[in-house]
PDB file of N, CA and C in Angstrom:
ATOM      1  N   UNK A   1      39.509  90.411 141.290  1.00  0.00           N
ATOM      2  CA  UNK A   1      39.233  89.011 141.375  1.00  0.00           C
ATOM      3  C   UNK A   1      40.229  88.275 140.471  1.00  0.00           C
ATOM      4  N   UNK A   2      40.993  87.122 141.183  1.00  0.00           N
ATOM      5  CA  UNK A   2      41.794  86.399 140.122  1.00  0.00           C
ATOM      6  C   UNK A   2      41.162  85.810 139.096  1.00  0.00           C
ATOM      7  N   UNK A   3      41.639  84.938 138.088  1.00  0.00           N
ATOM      8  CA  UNK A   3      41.111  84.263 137.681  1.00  0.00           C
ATOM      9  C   UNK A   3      41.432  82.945 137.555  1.00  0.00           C
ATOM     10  N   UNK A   4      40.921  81.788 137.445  1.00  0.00           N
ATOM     11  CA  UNK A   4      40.389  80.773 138.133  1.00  0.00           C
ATOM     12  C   UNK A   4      41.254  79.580 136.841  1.00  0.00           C
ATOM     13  N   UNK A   5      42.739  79.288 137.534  1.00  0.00           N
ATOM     14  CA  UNK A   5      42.768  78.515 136.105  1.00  0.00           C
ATOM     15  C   UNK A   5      42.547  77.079 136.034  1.00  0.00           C
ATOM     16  N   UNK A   6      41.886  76.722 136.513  1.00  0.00           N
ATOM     17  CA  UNK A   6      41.084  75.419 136.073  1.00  0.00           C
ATOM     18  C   UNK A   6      39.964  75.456 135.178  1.00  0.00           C
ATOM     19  N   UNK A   7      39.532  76.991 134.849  1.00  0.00           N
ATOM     20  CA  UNK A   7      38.368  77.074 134.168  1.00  0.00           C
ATOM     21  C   UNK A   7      38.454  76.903 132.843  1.00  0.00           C
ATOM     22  N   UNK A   8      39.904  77.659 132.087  1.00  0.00           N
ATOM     23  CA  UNK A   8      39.772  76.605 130.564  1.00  0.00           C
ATOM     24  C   UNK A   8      39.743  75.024 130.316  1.00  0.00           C
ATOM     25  N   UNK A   9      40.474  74.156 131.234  1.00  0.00           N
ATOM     26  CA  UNK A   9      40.185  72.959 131.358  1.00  0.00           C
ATOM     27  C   UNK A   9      38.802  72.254 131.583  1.00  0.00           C
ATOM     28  N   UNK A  10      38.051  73.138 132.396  1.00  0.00           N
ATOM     29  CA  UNK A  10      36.543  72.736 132.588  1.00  0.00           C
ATOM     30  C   UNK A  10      35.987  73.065 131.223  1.00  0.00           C
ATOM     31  N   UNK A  11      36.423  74.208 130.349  1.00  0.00           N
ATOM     32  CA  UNK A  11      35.805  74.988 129.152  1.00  0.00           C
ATOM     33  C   UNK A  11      36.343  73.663 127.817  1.00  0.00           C
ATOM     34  N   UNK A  12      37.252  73.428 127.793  1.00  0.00           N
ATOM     35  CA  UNK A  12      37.753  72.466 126.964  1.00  0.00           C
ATOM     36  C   UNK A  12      37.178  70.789 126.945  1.00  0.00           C
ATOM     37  N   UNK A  13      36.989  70.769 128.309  1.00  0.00           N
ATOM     38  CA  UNK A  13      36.500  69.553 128.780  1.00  0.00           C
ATOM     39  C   UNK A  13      35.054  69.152 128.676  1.00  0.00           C
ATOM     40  N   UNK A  14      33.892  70.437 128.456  1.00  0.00           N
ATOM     41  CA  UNK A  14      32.414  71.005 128.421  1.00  0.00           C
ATOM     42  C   UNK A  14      32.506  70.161 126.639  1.00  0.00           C
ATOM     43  N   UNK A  15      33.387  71.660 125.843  1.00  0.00           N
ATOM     44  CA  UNK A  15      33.131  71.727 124.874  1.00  0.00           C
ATOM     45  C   UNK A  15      33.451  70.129 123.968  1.00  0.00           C
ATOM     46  N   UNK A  16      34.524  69.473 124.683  1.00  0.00           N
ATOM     47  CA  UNK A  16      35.252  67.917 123.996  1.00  0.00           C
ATOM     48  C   UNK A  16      33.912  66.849 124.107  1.00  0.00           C
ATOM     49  N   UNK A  17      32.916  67.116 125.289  1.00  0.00           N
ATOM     50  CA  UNK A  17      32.351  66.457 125.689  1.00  0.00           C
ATOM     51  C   UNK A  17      30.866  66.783 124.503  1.00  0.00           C
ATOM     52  N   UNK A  18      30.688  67.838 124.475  1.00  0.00           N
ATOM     53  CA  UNK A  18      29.282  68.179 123.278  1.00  0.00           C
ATOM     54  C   UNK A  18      29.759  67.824 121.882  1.00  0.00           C
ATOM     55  N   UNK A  19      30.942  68.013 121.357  1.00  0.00           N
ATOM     56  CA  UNK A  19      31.573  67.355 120.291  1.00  0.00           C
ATOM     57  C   UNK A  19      31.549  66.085 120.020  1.00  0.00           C
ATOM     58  N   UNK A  20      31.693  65.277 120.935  1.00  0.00           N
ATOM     59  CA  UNK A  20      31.641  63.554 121.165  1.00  0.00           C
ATOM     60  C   UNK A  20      30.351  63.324 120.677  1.00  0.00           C
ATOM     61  N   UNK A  21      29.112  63.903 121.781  1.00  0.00           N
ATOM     62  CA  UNK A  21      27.917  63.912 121.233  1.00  0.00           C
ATOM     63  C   UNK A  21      27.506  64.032 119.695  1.00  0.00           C
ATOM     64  N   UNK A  22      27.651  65.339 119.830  1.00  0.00           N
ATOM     65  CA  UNK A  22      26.952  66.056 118.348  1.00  0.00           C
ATOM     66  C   UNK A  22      27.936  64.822 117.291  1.00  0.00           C
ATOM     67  N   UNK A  23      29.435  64.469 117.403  1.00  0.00           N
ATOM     68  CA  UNK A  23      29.169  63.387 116.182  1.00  0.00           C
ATOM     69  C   UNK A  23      28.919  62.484 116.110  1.00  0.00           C
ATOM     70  N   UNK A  24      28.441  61.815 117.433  1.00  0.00           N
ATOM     71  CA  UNK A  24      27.847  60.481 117.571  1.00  0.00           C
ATOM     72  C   UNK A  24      26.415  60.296 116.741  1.00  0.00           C
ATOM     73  N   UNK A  25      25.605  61.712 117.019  1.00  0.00           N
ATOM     74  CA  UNK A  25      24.291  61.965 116.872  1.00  0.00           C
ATOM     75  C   UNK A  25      23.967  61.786 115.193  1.00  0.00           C
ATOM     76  N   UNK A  26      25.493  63.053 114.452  1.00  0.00           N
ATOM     77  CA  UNK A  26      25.191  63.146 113.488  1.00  0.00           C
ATOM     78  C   UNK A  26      25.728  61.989 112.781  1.00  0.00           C
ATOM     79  N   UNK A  27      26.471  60.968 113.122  1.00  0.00           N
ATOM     80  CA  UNK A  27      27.313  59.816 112.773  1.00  0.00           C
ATOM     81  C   UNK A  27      26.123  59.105 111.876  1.00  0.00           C
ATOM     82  N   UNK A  28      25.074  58.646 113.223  1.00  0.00           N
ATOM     83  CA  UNK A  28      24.212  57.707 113.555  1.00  0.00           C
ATOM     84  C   UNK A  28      23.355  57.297 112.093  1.00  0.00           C
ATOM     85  N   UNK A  29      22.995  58.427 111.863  1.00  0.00           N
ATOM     86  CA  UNK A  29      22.114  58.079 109.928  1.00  0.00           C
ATOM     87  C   UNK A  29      23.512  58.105 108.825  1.00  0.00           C
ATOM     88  N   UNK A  30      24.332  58.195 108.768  1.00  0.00           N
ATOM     89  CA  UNK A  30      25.270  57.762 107.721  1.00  0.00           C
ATOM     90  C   UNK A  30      25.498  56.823 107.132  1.00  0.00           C
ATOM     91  N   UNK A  31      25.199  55.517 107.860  1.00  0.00           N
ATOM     92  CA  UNK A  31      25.110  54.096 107.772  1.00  0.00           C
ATOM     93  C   UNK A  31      24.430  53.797 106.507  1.00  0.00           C
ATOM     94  N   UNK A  32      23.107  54.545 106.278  1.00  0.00           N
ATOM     95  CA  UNK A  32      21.873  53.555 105.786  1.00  0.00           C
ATOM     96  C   UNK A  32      21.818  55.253 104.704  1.00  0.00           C
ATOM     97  N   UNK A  33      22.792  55.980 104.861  1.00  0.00           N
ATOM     98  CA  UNK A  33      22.996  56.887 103.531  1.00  0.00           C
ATOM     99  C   UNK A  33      24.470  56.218 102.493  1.00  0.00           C
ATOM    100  N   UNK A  34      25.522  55.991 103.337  1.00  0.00           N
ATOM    101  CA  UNK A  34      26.164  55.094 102.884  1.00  0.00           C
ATOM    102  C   UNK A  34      25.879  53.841 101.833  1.00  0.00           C
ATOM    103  N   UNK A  35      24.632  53.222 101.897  1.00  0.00           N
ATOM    104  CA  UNK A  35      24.168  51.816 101.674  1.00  0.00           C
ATOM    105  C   UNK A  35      23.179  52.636 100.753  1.00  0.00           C
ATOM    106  N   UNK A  36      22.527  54.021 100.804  1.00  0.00           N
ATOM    107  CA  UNK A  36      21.781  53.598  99.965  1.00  0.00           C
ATOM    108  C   UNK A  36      22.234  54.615  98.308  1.00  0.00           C
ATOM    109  N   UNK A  37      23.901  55.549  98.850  1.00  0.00           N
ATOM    110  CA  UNK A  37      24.489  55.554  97.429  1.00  0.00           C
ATOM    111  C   UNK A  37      25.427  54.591  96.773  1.00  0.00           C
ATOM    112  N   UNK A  38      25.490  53.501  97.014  1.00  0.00           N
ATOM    113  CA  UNK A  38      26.396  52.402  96.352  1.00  0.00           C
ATOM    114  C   UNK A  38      27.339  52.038  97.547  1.00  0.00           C
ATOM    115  N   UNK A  39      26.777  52.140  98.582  1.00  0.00           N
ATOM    116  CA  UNK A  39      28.227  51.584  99.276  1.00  0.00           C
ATOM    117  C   UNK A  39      28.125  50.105  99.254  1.00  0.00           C
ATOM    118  N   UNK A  40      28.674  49.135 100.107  1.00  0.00           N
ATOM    119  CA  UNK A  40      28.248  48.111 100.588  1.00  0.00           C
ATOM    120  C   UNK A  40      26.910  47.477 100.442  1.00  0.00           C
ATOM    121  N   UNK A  41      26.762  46.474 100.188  1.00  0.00           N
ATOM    122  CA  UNK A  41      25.562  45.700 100.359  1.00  0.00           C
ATOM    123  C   UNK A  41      25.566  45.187 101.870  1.00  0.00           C
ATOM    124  N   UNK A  42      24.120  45.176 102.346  1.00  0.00           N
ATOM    125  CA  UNK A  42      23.810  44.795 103.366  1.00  0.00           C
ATOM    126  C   UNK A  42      24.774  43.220 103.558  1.00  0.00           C
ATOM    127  N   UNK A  43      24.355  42.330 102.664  1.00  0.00           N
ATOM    128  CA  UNK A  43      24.877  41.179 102.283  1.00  0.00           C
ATOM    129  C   UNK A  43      26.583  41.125 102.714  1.00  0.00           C
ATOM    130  N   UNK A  44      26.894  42.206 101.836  1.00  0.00           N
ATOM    131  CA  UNK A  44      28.662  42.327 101.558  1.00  0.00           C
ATOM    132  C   UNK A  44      28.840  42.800 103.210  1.00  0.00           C
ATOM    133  N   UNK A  45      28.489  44.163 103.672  1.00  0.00           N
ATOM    134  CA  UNK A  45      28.872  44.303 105.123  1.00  0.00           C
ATOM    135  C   UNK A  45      28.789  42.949 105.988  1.00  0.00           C
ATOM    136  N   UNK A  46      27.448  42.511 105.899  1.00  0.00           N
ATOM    137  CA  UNK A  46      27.414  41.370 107.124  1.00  0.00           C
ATOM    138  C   UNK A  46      28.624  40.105 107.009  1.00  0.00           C
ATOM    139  N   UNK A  47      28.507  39.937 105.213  1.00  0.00           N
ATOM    140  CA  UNK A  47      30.105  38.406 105.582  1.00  0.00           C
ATOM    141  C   UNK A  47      31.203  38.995 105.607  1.00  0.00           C
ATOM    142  N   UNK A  48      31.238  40.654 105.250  1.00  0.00           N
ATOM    143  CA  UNK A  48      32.901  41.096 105.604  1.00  0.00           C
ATOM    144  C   UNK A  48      33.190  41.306 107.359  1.00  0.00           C
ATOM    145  N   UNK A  49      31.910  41.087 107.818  1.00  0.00           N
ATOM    146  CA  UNK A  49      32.019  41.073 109.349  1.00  0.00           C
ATOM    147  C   UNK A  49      31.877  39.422 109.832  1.00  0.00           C
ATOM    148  N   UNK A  50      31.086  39.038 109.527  1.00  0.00           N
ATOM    149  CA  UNK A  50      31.379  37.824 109.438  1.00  0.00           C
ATOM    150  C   UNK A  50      32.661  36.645 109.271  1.00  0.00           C
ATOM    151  N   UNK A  51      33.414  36.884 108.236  1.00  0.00           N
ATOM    152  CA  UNK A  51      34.848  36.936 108.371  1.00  0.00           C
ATOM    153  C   UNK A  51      36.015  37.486 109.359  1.00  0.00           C
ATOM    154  N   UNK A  52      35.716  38.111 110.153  1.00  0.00           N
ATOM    155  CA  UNK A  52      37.043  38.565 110.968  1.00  0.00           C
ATOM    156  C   UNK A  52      37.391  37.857 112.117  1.00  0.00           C
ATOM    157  N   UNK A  53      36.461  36.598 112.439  1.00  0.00           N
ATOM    158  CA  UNK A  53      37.748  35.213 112.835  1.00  0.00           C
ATOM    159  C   UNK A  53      37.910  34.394 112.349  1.00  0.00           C
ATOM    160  N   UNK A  54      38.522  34.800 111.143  1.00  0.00           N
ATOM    161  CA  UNK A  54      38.823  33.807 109.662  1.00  0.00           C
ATOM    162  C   UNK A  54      40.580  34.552 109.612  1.00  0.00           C
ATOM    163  N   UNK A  55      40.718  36.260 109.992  1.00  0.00           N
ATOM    164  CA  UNK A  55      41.827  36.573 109.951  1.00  0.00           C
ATOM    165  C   UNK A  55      43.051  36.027 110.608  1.00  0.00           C
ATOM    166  N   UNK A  56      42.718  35.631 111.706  1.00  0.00           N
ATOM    167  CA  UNK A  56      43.502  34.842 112.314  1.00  0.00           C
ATOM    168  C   UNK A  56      44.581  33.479 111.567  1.00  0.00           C
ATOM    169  N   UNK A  57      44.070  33.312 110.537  1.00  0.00           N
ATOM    170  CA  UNK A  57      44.535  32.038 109.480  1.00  0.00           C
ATOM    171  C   UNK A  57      44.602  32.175 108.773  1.00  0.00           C
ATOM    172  N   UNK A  58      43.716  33.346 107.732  1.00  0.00           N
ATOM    173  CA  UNK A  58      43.766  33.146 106.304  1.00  0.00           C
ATOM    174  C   UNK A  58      44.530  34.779 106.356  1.00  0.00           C
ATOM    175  N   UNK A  59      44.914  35.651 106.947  1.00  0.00           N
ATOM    176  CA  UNK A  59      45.389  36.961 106.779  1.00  0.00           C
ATOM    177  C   UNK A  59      44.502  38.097 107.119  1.00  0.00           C
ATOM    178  N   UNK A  60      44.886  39.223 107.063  1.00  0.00           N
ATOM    179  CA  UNK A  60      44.413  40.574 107.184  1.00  0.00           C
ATOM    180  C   UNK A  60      43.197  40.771 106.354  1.00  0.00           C
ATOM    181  N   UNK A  61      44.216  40.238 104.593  1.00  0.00           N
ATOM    182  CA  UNK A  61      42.929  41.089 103.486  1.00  0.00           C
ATOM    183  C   UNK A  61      42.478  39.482 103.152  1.00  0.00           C
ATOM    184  N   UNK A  62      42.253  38.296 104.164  1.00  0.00           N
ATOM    185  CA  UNK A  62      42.163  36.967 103.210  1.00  0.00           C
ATOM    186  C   UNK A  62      42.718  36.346 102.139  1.00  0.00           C
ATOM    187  N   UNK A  63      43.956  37.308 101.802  1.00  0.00           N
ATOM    188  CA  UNK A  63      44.823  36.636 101.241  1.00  0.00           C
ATOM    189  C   UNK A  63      45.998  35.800 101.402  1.00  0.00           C
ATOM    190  N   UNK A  64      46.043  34.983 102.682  1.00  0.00           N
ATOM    191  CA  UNK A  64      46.619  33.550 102.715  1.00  0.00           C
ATOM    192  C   UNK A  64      47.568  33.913 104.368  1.00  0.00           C
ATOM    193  N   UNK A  65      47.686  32.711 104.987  1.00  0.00           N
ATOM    194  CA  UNK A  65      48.673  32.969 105.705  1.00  0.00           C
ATOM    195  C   UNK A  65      49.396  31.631 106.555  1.00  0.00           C
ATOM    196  N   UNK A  66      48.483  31.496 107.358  1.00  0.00           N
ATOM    197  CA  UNK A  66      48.319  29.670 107.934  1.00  0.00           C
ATOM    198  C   UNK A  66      47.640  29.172 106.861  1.00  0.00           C
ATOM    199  N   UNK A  67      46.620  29.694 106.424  1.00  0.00           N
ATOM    200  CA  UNK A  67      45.190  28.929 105.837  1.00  0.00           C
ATOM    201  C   UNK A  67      45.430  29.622 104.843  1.00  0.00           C
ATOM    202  N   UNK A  68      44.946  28.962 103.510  1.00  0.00           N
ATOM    203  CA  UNK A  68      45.112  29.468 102.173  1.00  0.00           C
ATOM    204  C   UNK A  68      44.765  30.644 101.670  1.00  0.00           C
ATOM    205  N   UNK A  69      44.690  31.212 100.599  1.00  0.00           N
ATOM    206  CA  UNK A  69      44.085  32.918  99.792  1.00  0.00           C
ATOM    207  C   UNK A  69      42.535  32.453  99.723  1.00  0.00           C
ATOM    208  N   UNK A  70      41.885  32.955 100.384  1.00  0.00           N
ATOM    209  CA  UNK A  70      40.534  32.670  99.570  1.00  0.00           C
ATOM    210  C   UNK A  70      40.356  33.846  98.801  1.00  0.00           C
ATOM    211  N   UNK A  71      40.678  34.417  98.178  1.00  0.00           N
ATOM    212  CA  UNK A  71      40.685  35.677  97.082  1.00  0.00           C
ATOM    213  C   UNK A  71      40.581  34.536  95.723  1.00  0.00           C
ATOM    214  N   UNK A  72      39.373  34.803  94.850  1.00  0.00           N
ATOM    215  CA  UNK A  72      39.064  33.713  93.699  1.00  0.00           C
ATOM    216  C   UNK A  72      39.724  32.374  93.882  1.00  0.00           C
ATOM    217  N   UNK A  73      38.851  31.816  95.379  1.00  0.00           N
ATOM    218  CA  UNK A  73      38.895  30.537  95.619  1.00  0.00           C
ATOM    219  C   UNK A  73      38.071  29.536  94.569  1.00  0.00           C
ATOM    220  N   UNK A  74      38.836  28.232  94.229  1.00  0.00           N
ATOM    221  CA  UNK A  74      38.292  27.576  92.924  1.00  0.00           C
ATOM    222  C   UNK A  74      37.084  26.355  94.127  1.00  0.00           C
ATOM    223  N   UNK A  75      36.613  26.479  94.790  1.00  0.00           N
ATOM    224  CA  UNK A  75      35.404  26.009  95.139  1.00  0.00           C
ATOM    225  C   UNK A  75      34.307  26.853  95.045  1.00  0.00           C
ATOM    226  N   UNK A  76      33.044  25.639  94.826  1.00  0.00           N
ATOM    227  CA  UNK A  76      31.972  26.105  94.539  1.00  0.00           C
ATOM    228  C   UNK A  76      31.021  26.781  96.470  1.00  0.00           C
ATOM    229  N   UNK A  77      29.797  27.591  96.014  1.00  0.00           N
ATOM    230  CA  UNK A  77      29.212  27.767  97.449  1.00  0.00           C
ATOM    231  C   UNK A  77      29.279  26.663  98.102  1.00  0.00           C
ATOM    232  N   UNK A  78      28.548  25.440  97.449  1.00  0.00           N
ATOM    233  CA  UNK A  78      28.080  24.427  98.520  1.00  0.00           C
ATOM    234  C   UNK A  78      29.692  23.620  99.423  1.00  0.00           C
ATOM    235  N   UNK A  79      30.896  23.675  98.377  1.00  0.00           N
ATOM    236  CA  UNK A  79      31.773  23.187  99.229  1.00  0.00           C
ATOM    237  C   UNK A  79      32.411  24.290 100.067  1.00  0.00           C
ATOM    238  N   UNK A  80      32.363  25.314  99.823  1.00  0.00           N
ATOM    239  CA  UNK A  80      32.912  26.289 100.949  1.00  0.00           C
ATOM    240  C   UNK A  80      31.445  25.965 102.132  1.00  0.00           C
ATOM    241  N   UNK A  81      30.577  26.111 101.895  1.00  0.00           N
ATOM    242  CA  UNK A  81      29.646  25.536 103.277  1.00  0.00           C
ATOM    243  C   UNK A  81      30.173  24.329 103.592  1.00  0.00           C
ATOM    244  N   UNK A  82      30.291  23.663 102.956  1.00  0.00           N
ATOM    245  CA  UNK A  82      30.965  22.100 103.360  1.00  0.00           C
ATOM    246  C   UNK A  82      31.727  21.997 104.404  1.00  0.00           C
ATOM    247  N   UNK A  83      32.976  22.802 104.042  1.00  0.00           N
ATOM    248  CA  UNK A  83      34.034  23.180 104.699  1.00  0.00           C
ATOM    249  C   UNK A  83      33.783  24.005 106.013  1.00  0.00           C
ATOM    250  N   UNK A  84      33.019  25.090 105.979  1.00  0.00           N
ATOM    251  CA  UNK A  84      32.532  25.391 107.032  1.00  0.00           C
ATOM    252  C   UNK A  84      31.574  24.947 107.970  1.00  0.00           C
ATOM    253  N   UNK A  85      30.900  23.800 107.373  1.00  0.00           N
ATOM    254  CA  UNK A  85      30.193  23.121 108.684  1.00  0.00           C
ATOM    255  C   UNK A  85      31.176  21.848 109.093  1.00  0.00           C
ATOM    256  N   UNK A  86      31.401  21.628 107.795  1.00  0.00           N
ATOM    257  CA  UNK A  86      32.249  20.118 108.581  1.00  0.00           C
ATOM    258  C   UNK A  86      33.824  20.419 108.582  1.00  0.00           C
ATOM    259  N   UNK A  87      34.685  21.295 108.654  1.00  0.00           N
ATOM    260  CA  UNK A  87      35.842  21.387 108.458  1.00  0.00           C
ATOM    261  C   UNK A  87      36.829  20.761 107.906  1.00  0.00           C
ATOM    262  N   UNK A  88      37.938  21.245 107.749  1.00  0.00           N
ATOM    263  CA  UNK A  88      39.030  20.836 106.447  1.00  0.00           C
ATOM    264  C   UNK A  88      40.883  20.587 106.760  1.00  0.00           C
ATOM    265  N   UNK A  89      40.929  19.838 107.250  1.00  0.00           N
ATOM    266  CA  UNK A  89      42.209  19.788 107.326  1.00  0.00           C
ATOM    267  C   UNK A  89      42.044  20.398 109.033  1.00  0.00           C
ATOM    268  N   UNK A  90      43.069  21.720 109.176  1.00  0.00           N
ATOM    269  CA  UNK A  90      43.370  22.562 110.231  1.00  0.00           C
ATOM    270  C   UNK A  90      42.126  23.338 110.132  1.00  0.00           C
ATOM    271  N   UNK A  91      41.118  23.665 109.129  1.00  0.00           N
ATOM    272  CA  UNK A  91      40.006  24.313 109.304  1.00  0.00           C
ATOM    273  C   UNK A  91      38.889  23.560 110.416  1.00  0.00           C
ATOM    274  N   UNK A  92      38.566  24.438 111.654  1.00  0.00           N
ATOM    275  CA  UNK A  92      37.716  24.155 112.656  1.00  0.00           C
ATOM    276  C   UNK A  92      35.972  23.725 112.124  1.00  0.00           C
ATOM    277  N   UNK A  93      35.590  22.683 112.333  1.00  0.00           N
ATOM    278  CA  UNK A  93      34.419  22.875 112.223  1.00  0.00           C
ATOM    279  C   UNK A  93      33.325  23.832 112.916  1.00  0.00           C
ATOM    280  N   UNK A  94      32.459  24.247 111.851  1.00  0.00           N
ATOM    281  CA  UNK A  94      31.447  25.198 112.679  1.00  0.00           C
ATOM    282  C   UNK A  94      31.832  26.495 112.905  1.00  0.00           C
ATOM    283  N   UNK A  95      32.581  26.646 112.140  1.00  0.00           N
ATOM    284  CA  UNK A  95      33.725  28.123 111.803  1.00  0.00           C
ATOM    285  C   UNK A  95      32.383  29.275 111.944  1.00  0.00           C
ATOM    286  N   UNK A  96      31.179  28.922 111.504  1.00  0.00           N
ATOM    287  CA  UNK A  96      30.697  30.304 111.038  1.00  0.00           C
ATOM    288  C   UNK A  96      29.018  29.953 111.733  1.00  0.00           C
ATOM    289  N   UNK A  97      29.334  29.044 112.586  1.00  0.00           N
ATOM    290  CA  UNK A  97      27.288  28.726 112.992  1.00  0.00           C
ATOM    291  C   UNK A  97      26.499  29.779 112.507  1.00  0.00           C
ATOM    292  N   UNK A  98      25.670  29.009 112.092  1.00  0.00           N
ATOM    293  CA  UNK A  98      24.149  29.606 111.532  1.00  0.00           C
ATOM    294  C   UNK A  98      24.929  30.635 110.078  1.00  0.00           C
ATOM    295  N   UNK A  99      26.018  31.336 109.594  1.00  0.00           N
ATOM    296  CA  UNK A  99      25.779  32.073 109.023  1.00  0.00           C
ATOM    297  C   UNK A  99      26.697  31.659 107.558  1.00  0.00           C
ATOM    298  N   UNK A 100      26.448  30.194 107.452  1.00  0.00           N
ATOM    299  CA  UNK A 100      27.720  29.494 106.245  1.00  0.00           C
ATOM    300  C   UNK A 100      27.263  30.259 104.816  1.00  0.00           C
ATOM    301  N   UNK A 101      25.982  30.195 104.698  1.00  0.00           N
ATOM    302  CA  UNK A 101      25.508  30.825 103.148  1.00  0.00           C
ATOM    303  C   UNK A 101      26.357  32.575 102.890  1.00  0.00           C
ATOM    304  N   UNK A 102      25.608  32.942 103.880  1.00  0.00           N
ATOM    305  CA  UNK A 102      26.623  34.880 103.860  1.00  0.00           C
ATOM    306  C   UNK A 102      27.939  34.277 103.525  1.00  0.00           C
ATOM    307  N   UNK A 103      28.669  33.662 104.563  1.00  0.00           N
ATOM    308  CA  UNK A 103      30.473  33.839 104.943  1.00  0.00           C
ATOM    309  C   UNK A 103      30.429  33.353 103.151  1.00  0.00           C
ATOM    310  N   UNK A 104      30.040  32.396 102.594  1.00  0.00           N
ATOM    311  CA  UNK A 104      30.490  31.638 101.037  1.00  0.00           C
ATOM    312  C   UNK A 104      29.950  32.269 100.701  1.00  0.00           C
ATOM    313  N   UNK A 105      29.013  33.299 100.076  1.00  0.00           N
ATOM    314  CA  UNK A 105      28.659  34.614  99.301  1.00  0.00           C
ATOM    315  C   UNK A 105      29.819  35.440  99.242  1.00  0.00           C
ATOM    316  N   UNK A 106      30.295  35.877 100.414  1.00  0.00           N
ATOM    317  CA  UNK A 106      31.261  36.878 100.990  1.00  0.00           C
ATOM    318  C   UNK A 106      32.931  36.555 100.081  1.00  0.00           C
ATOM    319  N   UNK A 107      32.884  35.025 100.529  1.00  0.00           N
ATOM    320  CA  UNK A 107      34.354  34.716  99.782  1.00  0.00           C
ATOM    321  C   UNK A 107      34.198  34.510  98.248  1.00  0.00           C
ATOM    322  N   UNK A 108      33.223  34.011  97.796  1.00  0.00           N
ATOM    323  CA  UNK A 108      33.158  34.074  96.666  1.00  0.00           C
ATOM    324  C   UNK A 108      33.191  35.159  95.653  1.00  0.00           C
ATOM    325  N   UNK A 109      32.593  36.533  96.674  1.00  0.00           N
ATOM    326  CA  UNK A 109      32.671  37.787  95.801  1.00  0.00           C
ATOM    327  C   UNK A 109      34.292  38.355  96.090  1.00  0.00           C
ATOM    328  N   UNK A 110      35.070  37.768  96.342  1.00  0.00           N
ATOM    329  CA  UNK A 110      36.697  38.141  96.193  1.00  0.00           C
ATOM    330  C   UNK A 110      37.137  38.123  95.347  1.00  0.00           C
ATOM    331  N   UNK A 111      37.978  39.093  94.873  1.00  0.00           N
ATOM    332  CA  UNK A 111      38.631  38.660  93.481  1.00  0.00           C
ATOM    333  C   UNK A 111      39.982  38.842  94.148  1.00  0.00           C
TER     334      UNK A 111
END
């Protein structure tokens, strides 16, 4: 009997496919083990996600580009909300609906 060579490709293709799984599976609780030895604050994850259509203007790491460094920006919370509900110059109003308190937590903890 020959042997069949499409069958390591099916064997490679089986095994790529239970791998995907099994680290999706084991991925899945890392999150909230992550968070609960010092990683991220719930807080810190949500405005560093919160921020990423801010990159578009202010840079990659928020340190300046169209739009200024907010890295130890000299405004207080309430005027960075300011700014984000009512906008600033080339800054869009409504930059951040519903979530202005996080995003000015978020920039403020920049150094």
């Amino acid at each position: 009997m020959k042997n069949n060579p499409v069958f390591p490709y099916i064997l490679i293709l089986a095994f790529g496919i239970g791998l995907i799984f099994f680290m999706s599976i084991n991925g899945a609780g890392k999150s909230e083990e992550a968070h609960e030895e010092g990683g991220e604050t719930s807080e810190q994850a949500d405005g560093a996600a919160l921020v990423q259509g801010c990159i578009g203007c202010h840079g990659g790491d928020l340190t300046g580009g169209m739009g200024p460094n907010l890295h130890g920006i000299a405004l207080s919370k309430e005027e960075i909300i300011d700014v984000l509900v009512n906008g600033k110059g080339a800054m869009p109003a409504g930059a951040a609906k519903g979530n202005e308190e996080a995003v000015a937590d978020y920039i403020l903890s920049l150094e």
